[in-house]
Structures are given as structure tokens and as C-alpha cells.
N, C-alpha and C. Protein backbone atom coordinates (compact mmCIF):
# COMPACT_ATOMS: atom_id res chain seq x y z
N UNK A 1 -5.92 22.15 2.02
CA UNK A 1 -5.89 20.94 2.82
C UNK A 1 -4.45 20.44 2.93
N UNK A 2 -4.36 20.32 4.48
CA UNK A 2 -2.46 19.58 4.33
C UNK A 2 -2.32 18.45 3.83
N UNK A 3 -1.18 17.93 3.61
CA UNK A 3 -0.90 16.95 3.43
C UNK A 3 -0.93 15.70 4.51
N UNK A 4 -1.07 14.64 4.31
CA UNK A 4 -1.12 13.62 5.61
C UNK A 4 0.00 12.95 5.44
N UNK A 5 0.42 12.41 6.81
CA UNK A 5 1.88 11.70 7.52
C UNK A 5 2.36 10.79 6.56
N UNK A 6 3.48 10.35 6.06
CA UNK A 6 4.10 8.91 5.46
C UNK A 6 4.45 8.34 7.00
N UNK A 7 3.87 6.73 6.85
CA UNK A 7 4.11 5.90 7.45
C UNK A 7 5.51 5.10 6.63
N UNK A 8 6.43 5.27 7.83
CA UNK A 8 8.10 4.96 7.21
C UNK A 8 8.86 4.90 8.68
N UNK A 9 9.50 3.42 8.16
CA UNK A 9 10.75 3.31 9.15
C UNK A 9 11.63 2.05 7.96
N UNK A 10 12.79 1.96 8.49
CA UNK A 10 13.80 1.48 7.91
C UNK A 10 13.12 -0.30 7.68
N UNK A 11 13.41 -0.91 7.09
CA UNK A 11 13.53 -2.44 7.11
C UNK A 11 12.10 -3.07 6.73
N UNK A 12 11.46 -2.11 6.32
CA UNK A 12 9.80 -2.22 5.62
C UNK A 12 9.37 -3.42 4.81
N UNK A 13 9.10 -4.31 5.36
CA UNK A 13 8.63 -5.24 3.98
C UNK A 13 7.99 -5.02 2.99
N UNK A 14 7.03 -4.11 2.88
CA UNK A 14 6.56 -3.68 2.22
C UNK A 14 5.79 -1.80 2.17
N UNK A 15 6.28 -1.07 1.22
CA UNK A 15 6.51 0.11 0.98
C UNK A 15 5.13 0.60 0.50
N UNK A 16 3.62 0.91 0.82
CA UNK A 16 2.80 0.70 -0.42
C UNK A 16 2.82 2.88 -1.09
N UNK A 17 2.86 2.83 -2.36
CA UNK A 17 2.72 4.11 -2.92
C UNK A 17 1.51 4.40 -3.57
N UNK A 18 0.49 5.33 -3.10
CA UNK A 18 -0.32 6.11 -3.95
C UNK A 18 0.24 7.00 -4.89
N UNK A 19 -1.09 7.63 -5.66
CA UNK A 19 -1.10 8.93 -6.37
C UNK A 19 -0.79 10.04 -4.88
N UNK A 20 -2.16 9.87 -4.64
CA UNK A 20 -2.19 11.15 -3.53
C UNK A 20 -2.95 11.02 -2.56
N UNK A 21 -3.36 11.40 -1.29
CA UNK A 21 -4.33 11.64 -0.54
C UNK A 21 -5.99 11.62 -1.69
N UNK A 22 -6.85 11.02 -0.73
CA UNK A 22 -8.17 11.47 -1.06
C UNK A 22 -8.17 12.99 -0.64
N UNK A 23 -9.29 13.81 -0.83
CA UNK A 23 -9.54 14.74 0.14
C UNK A 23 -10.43 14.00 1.57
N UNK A 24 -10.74 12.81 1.59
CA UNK A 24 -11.36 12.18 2.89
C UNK A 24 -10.15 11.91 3.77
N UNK A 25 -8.90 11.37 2.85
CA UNK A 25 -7.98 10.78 3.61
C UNK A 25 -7.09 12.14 3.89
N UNK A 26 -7.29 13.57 3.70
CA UNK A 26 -6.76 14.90 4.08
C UNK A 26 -7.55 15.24 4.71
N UNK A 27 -8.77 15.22 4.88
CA UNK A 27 -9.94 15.41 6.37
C UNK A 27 -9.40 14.64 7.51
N UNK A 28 -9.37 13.63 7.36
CA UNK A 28 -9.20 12.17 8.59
C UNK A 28 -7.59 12.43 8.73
N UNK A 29 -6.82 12.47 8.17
CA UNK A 29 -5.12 12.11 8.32
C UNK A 29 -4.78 10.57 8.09
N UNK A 30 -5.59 10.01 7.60
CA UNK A 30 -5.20 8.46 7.40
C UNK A 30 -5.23 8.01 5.56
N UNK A 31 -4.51 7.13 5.60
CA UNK A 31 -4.86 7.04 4.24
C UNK A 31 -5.68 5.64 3.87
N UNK A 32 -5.88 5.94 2.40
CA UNK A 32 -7.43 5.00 1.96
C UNK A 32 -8.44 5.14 2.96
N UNK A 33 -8.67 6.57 3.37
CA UNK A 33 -10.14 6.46 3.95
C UNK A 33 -11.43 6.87 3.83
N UNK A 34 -10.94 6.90 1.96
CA UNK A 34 -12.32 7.42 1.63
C UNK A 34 -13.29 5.88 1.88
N UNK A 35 -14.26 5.59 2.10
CA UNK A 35 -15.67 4.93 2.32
C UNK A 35 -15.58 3.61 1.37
N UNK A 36 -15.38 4.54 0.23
CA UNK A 36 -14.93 3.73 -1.30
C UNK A 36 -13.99 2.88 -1.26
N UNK A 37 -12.89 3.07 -0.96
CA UNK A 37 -11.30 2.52 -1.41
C UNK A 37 -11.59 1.15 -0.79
N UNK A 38 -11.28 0.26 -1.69
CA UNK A 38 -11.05 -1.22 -1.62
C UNK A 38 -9.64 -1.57 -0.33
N UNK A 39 -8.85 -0.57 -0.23
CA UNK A 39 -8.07 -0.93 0.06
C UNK A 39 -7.05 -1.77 1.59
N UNK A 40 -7.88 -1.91 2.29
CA UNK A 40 -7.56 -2.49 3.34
C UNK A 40 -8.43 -3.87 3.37
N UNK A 41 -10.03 -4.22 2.07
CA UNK A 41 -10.28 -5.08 2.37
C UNK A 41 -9.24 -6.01 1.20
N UNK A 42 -9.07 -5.44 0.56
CA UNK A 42 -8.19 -5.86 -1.15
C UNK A 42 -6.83 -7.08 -0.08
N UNK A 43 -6.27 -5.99 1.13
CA UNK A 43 -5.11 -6.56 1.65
C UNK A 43 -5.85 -7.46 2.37
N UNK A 44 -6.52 -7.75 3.42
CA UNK A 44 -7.01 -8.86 3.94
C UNK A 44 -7.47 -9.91 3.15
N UNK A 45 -8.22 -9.59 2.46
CA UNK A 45 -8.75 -11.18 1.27
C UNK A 45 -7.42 -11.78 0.75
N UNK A 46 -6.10 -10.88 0.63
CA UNK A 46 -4.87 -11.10 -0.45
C UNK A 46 -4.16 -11.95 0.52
N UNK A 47 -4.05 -12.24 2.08
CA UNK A 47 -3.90 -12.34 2.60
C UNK A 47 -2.36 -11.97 3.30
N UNK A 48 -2.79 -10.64 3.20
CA UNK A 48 -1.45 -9.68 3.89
C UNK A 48 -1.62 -9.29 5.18
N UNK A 49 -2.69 -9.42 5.15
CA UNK A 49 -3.00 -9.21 7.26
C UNK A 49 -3.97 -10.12 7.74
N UNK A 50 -3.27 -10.22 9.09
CA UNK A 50 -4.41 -10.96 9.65
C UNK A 50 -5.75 -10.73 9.73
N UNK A 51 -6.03 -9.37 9.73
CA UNK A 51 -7.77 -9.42 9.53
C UNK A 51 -7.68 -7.84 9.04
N UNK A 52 -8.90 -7.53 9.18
CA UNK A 52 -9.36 -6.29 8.63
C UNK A 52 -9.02 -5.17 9.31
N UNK A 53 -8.16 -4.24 8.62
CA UNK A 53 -7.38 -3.07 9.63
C UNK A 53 -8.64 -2.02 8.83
N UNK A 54 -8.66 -0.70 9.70
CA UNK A 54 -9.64 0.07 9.15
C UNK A 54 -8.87 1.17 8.67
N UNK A 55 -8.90 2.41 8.04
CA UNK A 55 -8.12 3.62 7.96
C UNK A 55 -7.65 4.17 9.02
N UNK A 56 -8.19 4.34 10.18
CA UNK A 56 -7.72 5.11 11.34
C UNK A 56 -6.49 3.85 12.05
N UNK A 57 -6.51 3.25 11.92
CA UNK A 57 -5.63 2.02 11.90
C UNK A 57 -4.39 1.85 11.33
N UNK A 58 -4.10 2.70 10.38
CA UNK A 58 -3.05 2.60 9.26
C UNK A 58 -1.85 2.84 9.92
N UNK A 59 -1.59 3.19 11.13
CA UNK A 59 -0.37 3.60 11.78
C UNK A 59 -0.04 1.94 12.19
N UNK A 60 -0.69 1.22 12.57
CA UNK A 60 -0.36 0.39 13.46
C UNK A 60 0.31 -1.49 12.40
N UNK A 61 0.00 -1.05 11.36
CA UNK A 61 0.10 -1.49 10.06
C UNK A 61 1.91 -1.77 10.31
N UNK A 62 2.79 -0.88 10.49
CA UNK A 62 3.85 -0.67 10.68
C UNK A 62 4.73 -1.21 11.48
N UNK A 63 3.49 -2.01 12.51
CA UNK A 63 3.94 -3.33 13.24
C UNK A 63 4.43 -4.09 12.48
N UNK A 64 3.72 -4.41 11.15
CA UNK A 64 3.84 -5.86 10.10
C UNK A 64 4.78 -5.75 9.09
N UNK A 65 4.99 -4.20 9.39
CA UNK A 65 6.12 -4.21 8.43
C UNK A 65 5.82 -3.47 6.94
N UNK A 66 4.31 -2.70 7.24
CA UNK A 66 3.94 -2.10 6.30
C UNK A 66 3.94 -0.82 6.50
N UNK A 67 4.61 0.19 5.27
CA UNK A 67 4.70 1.50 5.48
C UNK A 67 3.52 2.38 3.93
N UNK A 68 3.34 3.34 4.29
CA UNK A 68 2.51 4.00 3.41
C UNK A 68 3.09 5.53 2.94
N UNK A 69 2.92 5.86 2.03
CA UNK A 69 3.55 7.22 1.09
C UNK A 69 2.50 7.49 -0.24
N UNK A 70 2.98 8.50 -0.57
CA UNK A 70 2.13 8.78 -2.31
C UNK A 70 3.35 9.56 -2.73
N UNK A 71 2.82 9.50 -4.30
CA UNK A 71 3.94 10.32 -5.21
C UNK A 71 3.85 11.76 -5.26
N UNK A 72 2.17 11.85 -4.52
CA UNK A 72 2.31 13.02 -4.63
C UNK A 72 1.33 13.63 -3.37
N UNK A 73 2.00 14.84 -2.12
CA UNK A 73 1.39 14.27 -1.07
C UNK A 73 0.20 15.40 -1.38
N UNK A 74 -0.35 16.27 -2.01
CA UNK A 74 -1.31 16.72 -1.62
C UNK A 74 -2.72 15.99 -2.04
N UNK A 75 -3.26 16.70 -0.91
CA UNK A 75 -4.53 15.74 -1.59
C UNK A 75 -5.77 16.44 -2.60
N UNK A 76 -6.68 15.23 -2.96
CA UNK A 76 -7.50 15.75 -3.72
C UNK A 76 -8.52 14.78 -4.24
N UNK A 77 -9.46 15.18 -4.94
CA UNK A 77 -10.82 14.44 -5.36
C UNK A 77 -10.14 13.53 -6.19
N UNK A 78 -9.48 13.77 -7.14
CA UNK A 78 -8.94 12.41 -8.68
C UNK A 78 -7.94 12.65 -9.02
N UNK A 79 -7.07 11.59 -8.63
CA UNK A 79 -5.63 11.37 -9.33
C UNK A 79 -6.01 12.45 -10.72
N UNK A 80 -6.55 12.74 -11.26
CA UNK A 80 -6.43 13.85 -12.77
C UNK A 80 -6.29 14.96 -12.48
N UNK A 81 -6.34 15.81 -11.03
CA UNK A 81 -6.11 16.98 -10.87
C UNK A 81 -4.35 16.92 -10.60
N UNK A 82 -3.80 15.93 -10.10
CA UNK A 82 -2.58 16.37 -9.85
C UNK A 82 -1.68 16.84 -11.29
N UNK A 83 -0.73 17.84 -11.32
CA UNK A 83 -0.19 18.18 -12.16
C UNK A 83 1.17 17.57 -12.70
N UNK A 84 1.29 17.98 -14.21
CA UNK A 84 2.86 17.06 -14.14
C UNK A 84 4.15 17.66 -13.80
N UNK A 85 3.79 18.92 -12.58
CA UNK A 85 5.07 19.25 -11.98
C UNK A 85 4.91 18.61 -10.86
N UNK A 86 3.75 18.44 -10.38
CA UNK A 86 3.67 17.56 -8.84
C UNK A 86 4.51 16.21 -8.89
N UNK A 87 4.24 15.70 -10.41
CA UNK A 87 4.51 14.46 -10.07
C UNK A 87 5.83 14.53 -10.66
N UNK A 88 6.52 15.38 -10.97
CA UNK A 88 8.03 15.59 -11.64
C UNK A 88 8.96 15.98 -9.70
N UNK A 89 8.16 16.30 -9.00
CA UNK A 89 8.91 16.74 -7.91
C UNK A 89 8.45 15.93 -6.98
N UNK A 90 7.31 14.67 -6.85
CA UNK A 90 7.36 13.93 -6.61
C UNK A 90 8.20 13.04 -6.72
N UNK A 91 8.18 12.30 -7.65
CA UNK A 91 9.36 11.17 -8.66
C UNK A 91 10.54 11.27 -7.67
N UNK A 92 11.08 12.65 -7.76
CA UNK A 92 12.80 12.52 -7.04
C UNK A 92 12.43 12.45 -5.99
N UNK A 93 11.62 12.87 -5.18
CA UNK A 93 11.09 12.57 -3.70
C UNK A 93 11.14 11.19 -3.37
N UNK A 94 10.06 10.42 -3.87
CA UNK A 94 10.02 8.96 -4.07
C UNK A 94 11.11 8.52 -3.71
N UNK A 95 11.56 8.63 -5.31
CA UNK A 95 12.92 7.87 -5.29
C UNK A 95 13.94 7.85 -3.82
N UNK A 96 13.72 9.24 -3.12
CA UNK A 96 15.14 9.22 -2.35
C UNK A 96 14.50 8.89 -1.03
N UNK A 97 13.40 9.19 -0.92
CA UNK A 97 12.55 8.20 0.15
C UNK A 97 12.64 6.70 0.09
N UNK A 98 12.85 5.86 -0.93
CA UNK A 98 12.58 4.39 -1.16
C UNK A 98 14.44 4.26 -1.40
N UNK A 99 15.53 5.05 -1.24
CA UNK A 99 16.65 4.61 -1.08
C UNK A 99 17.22 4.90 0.17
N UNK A 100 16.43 5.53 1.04
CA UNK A 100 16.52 5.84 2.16
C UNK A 100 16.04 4.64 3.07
N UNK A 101 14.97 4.27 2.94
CA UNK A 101 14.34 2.89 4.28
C UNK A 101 14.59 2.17 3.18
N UNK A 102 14.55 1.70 2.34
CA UNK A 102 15.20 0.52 1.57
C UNK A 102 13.77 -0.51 1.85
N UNK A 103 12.98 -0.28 1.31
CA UNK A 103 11.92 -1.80 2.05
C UNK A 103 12.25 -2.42 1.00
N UNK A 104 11.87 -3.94 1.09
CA UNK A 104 11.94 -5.00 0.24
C UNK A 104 11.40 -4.53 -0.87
N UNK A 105 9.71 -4.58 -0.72
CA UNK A 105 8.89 -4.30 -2.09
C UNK A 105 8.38 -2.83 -1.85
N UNK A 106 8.39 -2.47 -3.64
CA UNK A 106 7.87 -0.85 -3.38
C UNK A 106 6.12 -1.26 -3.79
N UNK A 107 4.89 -1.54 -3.53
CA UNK A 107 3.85 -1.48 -3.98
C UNK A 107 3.08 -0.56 -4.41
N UNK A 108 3.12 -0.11 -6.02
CA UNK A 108 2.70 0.76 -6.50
C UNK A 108 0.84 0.36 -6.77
N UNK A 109 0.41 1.36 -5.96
CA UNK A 109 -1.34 0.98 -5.80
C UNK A 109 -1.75 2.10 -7.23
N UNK A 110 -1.89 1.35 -8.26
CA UNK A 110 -1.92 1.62 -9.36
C UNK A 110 -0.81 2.03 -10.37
N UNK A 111 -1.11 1.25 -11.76
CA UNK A 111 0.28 1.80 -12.72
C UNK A 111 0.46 2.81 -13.17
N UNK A 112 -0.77 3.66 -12.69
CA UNK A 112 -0.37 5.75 -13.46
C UNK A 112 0.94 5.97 -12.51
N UNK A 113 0.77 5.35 -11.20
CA UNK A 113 1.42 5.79 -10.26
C UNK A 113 3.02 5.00 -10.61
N UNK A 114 2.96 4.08 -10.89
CA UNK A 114 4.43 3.38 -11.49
C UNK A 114 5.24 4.29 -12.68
N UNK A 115 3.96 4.13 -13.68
CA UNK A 115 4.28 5.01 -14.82
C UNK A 115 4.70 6.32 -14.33
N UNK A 116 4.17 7.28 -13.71
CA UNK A 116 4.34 8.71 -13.56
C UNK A 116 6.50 8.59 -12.48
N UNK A 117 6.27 7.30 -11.73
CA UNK A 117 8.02 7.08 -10.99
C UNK A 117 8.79 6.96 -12.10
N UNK A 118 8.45 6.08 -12.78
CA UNK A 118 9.33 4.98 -13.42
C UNK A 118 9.82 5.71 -15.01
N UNK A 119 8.59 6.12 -15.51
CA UNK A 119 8.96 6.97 -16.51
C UNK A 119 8.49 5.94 -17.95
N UNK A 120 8.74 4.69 -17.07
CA UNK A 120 8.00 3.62 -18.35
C UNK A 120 6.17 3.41 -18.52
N UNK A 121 6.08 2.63 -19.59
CA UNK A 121 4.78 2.14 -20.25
C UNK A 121 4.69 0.83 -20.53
N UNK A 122 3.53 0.69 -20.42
CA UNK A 122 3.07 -0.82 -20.95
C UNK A 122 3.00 -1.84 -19.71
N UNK A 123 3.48 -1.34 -18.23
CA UNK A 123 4.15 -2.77 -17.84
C UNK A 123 2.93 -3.88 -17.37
N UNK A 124 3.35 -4.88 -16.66
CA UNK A 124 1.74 -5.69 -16.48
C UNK A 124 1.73 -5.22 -15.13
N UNK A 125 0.72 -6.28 -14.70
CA UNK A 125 0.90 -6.51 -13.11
C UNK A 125 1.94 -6.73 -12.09
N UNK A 126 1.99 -6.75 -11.15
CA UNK A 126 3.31 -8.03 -10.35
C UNK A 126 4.69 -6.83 -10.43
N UNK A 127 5.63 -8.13 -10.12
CA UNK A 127 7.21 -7.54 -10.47
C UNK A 127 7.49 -7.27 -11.73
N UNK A 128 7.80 -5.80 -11.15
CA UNK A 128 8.52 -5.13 -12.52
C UNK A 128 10.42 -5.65 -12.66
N UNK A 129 10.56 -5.79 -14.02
CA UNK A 129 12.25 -5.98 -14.21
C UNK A 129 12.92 -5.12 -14.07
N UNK A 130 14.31 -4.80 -13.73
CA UNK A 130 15.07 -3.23 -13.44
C UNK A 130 14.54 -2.58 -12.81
N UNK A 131 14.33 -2.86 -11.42
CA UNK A 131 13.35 -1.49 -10.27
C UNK A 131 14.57 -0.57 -10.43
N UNK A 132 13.60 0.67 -10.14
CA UNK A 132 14.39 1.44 -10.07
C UNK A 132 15.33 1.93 -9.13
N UNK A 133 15.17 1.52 -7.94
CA UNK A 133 16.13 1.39 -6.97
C UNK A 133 16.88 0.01 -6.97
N UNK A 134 18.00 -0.32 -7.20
CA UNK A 134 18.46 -1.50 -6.46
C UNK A 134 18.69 -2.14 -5.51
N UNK A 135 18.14 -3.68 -6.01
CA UNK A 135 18.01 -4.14 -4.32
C UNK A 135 16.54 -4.47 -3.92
N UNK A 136 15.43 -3.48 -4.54
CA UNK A 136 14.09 -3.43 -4.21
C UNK A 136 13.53 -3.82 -5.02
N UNK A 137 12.38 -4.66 -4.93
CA UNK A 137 11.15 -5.06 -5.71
C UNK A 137 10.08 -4.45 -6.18
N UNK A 138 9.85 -4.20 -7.60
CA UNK A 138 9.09 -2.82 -7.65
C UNK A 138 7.72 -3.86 -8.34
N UNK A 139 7.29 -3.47 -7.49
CA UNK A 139 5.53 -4.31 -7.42
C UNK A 139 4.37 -3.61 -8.20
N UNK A 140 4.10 -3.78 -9.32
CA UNK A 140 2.60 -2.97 -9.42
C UNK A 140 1.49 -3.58 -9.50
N UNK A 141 0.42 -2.79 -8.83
CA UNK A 141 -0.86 -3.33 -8.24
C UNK A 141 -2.01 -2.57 -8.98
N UNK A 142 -3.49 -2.85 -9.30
CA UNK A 142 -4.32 -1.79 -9.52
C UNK A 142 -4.78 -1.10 -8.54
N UNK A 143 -5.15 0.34 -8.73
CA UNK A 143 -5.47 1.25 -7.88
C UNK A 143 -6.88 0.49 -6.86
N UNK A 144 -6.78 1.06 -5.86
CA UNK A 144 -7.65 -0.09 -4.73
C UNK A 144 -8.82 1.15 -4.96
N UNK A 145 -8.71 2.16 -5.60
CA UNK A 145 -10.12 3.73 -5.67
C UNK A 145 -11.31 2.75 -5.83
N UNK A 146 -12.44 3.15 -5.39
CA UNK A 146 -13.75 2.93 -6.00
C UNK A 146 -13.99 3.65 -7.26
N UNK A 147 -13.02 4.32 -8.04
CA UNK A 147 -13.47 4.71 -9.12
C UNK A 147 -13.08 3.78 -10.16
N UNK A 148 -12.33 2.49 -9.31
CA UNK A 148 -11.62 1.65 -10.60
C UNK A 148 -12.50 0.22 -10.94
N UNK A 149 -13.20 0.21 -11.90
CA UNK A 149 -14.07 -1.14 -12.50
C UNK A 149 -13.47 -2.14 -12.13
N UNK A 150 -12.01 -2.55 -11.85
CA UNK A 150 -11.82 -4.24 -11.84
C UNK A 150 -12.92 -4.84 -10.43
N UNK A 151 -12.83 -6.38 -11.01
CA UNK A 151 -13.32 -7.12 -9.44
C UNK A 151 -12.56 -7.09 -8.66
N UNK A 152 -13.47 -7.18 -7.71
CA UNK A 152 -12.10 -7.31 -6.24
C UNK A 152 -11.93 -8.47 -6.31
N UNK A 153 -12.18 -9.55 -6.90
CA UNK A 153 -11.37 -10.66 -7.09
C UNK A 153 -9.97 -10.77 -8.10
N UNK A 154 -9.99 -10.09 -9.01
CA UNK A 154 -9.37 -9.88 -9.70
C UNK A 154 -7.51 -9.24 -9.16
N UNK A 155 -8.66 -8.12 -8.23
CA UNK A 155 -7.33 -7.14 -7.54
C UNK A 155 -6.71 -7.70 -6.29
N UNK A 156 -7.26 -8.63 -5.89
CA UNK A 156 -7.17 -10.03 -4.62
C UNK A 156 -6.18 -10.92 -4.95
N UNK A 157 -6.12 -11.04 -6.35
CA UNK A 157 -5.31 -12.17 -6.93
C UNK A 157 -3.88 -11.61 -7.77
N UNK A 158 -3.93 -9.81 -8.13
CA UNK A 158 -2.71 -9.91 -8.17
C UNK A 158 -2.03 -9.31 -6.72
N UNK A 159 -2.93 -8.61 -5.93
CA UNK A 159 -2.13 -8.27 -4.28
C UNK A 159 -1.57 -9.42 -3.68
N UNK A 160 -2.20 -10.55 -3.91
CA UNK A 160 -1.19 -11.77 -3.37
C UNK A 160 -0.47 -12.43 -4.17
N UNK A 161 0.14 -12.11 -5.04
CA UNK A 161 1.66 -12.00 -5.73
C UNK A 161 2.62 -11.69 -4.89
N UNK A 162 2.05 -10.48 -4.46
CA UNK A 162 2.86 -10.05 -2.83
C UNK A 162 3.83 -10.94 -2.19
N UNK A 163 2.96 -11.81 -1.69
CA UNK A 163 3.30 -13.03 -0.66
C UNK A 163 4.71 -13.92 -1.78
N UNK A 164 4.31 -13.67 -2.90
CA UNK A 164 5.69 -15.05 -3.32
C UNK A 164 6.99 -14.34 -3.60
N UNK A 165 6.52 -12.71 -3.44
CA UNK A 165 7.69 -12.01 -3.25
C UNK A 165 9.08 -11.62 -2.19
N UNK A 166 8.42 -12.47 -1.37
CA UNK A 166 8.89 -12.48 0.26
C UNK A 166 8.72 -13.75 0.48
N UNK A 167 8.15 -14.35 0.05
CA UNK A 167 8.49 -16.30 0.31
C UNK A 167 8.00 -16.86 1.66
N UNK A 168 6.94 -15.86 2.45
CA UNK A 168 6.52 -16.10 3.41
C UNK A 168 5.28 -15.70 3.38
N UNK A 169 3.89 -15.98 4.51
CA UNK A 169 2.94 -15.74 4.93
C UNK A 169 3.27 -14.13 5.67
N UNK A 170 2.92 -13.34 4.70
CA UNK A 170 3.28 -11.89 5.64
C UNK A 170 2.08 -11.60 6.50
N UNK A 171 0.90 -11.66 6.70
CA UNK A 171 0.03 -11.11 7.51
C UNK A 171 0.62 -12.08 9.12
N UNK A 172 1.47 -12.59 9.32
CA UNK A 172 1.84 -13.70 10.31
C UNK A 172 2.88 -13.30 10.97
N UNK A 173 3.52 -11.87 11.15
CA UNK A 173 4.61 -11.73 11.49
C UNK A 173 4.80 -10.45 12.10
């Protein structure tokens, strides 16, 4: 299964990073489109968009200033199949992708996925201290998978952390 497109252009307000493709979102070419994934309603309740964008939609996202990537592009059933060379040749990828468009915030959609960039442990939610790029806001979020137990209230309330990171109403622009 190929890999699917990074949504990327320069001046990004916000950067969001997976693990990897679903294999739904390597069927379709869009990402978060497995059925499951919280993740486009997670951003509307958080209030990062004006309303409900769907997966096949994800291009147009890029209007608002939102771009999409993973650490690691192939896809697959569970972040646990990827290997730790994927994500060792990921990492420098990342990295020179997110010093390249420079977006404000990097939004890491889960902390395996921070942890596996960053190389650190423990961190919380929200803004991380010392991003690893300078200049950029390194954001971590919980994974939006349906395989992940939190409430979506829970994951609602740290995605709009978002918003005080940029000091504006972003779904508005």
C-alpha cells in the first residue's frame, strides 16, 4: 500500500503529525479516514474549524492554515507494527520537513508520536519546553485513533489549548 500525500505549504499555523497512515487512510488517500478516528470531530468541538470537515476534505483544510504529515508515511493497521528504523528515518525526515515550512505549532496527534521525534519521556499534554525546532511550538495532543479510551471530552479540552497558542479564534480565518 503507498503512502498518502503530506498536506504542506510554507506559513502553516498549524502542522498536525501522526504515527502513520491507517490502512483506510492508504485505501482512500486522505488522512484520519478510518470510520473510527475522532479526528476531525475532536477539531470541530476544540473549536479549530468552523464546522465539520470530513476525510476526503483534508486538502481543503490548508485554506485555514492547516497542514497534515506522519512520522512515518507508510501505512498500516497499529501504530505497533511500525518499526524502530521507520521511525529513526522518520525523525530526520520530520525534523527537516518542520524546518522547512516553519508552521507556528507542530501538533503531535499522540505522545508515542512526540516521544518517537523528540527522543524524550514523560511529557504532559499542551506545549512542550525546548521544541525541537526553533521558533516552533511543539504541541502534544492524544492520539484522535478509536483505539484510544480517553473521552472526547477530555481530548476536546486539551486540542483547544491550541487556540491560546496563537492568541486567536483559528477556525475564523
Amino acid at each position: 500500500m503507498e503512502p498518502i500525500s503530506d498536506h504542506l505549504q510554507e506559513d502553516l499555523r498549524i502542522l498536525f503529525v501522526g504515527y502513520n497512515p491507517s490502512v483506510r487512510s492508504g485505501e482512500t488517500g486522505h488522512h484520519y479516514a478510518n470510520p473510527n478516528n475522532r479526528f476531525y470531530r475532536i477539531l470541530f468541538q476544540a473549536g479549530l474549524t468552523p464546522r465539520l470537515y470530513k476525510p476526503q476534505e483534508d486538502g481543503d483544510l490548508l485554506k485555514l492554515g492547516y497542514g497534515f504529515t506522519n512520522i512515518v508515511a507508510r501505512p498500516s493497521l497499529t501504530a505497533a507494527e511500525i518499526t524502530s528504523e521507520e521511525y529513526r528515518e522518520g525523525r530526520l525526515i520530520l525534523k527537516e520537513k518542520i524546518k522547512a515550512y516553519r508552521p507556528s505549532i507542530v501538533c503531535f496527534v499522540g505522545k508515542g508520536v512526540y516521544e518517537q521525534y523528540s527522543g524524550r519521556r514523560g511529557m504532559s499534554w499542551g506545549t512542550q519546553q525546548d521544541p525541537m525546532v526553533e521558533g516552533v511550538i511543539d504541541y502534544v495532543c492524544p492520539s484522535s485513533s478509536g483505539l484510544v479510551r480517553m473521552k472526547l471530552e477530555e481530548m476536546v479540552a486539551i486540542y483547544s489549548g491550541i487556540k491560546k497558542c496563537i492568541g486567536t479564534e483559528l477556525g475564523n480565518g
